[in-house]
Protein backbone atom coordinates (compact mmCIF):
# COMPACT_ATOMS: atom_id res chain seq x y z
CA UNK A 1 9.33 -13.33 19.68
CA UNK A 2 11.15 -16.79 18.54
CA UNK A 3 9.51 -18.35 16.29
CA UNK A 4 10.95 -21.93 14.60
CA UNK A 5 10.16 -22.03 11.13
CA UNK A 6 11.26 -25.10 8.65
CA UNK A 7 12.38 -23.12 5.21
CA UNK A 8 13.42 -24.32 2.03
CA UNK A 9 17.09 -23.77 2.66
CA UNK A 10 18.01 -23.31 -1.21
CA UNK A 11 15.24 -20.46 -1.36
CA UNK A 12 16.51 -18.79 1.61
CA UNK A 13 20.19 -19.04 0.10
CA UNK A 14 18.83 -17.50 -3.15
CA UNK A 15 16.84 -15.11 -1.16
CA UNK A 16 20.05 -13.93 1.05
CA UNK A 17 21.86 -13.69 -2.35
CA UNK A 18 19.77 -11.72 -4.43
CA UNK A 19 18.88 -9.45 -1.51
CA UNK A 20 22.50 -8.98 -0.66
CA UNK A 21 21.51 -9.48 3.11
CA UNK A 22 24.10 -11.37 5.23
CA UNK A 23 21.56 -13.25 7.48
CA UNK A 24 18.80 -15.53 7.30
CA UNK A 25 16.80 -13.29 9.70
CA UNK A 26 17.18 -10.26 8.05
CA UNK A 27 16.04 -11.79 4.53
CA UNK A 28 12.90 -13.17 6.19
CA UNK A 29 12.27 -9.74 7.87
CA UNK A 30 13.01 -8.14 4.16
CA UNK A 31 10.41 -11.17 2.50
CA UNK A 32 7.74 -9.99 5.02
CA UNK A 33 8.24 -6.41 4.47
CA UNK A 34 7.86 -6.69 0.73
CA UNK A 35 5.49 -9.36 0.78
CA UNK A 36 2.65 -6.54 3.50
CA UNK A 37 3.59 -3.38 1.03
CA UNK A 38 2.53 -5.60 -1.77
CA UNK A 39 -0.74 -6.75 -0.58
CA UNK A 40 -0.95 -3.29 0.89
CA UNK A 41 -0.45 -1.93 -2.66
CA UNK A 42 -2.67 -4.40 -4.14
CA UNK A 43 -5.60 -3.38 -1.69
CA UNK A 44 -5.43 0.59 -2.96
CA UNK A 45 -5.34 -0.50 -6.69
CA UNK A 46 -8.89 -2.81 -5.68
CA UNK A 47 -9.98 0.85 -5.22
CA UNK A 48 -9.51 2.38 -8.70
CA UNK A 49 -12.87 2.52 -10.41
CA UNK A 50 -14.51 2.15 -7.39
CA UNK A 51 -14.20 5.89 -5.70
CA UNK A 52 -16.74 8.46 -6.55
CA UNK A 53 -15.57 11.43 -8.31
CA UNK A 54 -16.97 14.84 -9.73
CA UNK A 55 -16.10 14.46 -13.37
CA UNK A 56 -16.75 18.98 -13.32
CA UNK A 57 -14.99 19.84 -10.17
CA UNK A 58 -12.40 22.61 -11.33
CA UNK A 59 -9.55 22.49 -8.90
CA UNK A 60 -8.00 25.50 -10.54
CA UNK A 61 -11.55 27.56 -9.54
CA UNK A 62 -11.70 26.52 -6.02
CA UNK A 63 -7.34 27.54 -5.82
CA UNK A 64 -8.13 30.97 -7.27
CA UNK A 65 -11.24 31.68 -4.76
CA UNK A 66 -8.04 30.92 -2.04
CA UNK A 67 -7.53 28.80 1.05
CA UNK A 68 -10.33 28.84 3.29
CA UNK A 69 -13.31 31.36 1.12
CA UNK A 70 -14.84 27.67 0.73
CA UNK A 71 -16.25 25.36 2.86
CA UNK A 72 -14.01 21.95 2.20
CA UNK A 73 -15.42 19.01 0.11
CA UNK A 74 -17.31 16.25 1.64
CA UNK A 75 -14.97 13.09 2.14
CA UNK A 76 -15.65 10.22 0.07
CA UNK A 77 -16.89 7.16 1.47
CA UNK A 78 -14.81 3.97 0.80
CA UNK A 79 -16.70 1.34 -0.93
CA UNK A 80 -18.50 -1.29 1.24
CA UNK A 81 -16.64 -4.66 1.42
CA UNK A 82 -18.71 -7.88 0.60
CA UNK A 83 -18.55 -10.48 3.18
């Protein structure tokens, strides 16, 4: 899809430089891509804290019993979002 975007061209110069990528295209593609793992990232560290855990559970326990002697955990729910 073309899409016409008006970019600082000194940012994209610095950009193109310090990524080492030889067009402007490619170093807007390579912005994006960092810029979705990041908030990506940022979304799974939200989660710390929030996530239910057994403070007792003993994996080594359940690995000894073996694969498949016990019925598999529950999965935990995500936390509900606030509107």
């Amino acid at each position: 899809m073309a899409t016409n975007l008006a970019i600082d061209d000194s940012l994209l110069e610095q950009a193109r430089k310090v990524s080492g990528l030889r067009t402007k295209k490619a170093v807007v593609t390579h912005a994006l891509v960092e810029y979705i793992q990041k908030r990506q990232q940022n979304q799974v560290i939200e989660l710390f804290g929030s996530i239910d855990y057994d403070a007792h559970y003993d994996y080594k326990a359940q690995r000894k019993a073996g694969r498949g002697s016990s019925p598999p955990a529950a999965p935990l729910a995500a936390p509900e979002s606030s509107p």
